[in-house]
Protein backbone atom coordinates (compact mmCIF):
# COMPACT_ATOMS: atom_id res chain seq x y z
CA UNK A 1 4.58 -2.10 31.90
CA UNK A 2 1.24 -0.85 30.67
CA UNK A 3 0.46 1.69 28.47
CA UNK A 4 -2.27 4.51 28.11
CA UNK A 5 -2.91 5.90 24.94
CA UNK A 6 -5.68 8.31 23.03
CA UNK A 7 -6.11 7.72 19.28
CA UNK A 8 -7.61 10.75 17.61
CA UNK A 9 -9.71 9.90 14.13
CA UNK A 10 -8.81 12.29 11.58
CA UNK A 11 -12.29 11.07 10.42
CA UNK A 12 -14.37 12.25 13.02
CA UNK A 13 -12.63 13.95 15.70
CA UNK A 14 -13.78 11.42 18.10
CA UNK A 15 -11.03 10.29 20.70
CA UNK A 16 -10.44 6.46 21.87
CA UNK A 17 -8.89 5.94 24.88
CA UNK A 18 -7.13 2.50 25.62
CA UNK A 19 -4.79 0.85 27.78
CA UNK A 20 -2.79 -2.24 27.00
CA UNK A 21 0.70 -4.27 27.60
CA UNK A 22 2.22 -4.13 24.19
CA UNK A 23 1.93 -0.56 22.61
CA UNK A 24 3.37 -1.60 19.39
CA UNK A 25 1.04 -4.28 18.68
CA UNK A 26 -2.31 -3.11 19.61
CA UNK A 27 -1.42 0.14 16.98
CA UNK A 28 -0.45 -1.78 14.14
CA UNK A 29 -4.44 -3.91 14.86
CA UNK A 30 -5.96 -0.36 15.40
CA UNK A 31 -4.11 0.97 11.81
CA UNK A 32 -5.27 -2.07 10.02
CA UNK A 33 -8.78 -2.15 10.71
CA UNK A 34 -8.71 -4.99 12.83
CA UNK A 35 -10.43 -3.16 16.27
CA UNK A 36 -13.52 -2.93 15.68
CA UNK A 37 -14.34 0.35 17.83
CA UNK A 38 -11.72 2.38 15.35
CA UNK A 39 -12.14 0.65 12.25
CA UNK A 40 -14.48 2.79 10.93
CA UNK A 41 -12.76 6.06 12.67
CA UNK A 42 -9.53 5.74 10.54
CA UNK A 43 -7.42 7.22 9.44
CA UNK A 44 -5.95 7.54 13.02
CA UNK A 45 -3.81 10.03 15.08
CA UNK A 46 -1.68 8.86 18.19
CA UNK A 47 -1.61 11.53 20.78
CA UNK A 48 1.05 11.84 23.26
CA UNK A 49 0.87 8.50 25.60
CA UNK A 50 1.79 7.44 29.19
CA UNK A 51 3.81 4.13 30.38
CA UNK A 52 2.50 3.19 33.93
CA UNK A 53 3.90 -0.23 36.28
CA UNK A 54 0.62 -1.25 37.35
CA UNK A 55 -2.55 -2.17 35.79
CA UNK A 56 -4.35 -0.49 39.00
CA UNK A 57 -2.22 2.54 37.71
CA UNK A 58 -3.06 2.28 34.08
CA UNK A 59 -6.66 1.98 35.15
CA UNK A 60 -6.70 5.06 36.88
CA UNK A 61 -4.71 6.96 34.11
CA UNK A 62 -7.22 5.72 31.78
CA UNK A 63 -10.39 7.05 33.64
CA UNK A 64 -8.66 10.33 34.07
CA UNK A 65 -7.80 10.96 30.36
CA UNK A 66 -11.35 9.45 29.56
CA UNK A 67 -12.86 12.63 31.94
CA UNK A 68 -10.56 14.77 30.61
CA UNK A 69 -11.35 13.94 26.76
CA UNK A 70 -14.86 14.39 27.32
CA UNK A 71 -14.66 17.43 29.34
CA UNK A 72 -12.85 19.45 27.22
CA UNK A 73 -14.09 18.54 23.40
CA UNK A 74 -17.71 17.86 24.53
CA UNK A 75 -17.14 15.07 22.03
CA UNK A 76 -17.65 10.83 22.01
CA UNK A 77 -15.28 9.29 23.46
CA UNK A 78 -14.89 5.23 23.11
CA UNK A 79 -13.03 3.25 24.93
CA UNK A 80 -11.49 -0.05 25.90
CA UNK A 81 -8.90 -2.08 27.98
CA UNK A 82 -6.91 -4.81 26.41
CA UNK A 83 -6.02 -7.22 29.33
């Protein structure tokens, strides 16, 4: 299973957009500082995410939300995948 999921910085109200396997894990590295493209952007806000089966899947959720994101703030968007 493979998650995609937008962190909003309470910082900046910039938006990263992610996807990885373990949900769980890769927020507890984004809340300690220890990703480097949201270490400076914290504190952070999850926003609502999305489970998909397939990486293809996840991939293609990803580039939507990314569009999205950018298309309706007008704002920076980073983003990354975790494989």
């Amino acid at each position: 299973m493979r998650y995609t999921c937008v962190l909003s910085s309470e910082k900046d109200g910039h938006f990263y957009i992610g996807t990885n396997s373990d949900l769980r894990k890769r927020l507890k590295q984004h809340v300690q500082g220890r990703v480097t493209s949201t270490a400076y952007r914290r504190p952070l806000r999850l926003m609502p995410f999305q489970h998909v089966r397939t990486s293809a899947g996840s991939w293609m959720h990803h580039t939507h939300m990314h569009s999205v994101a950018i298309a309706s703030s007008g704002k920076q968007v980073g983003t990354a995948l975790d494989y």
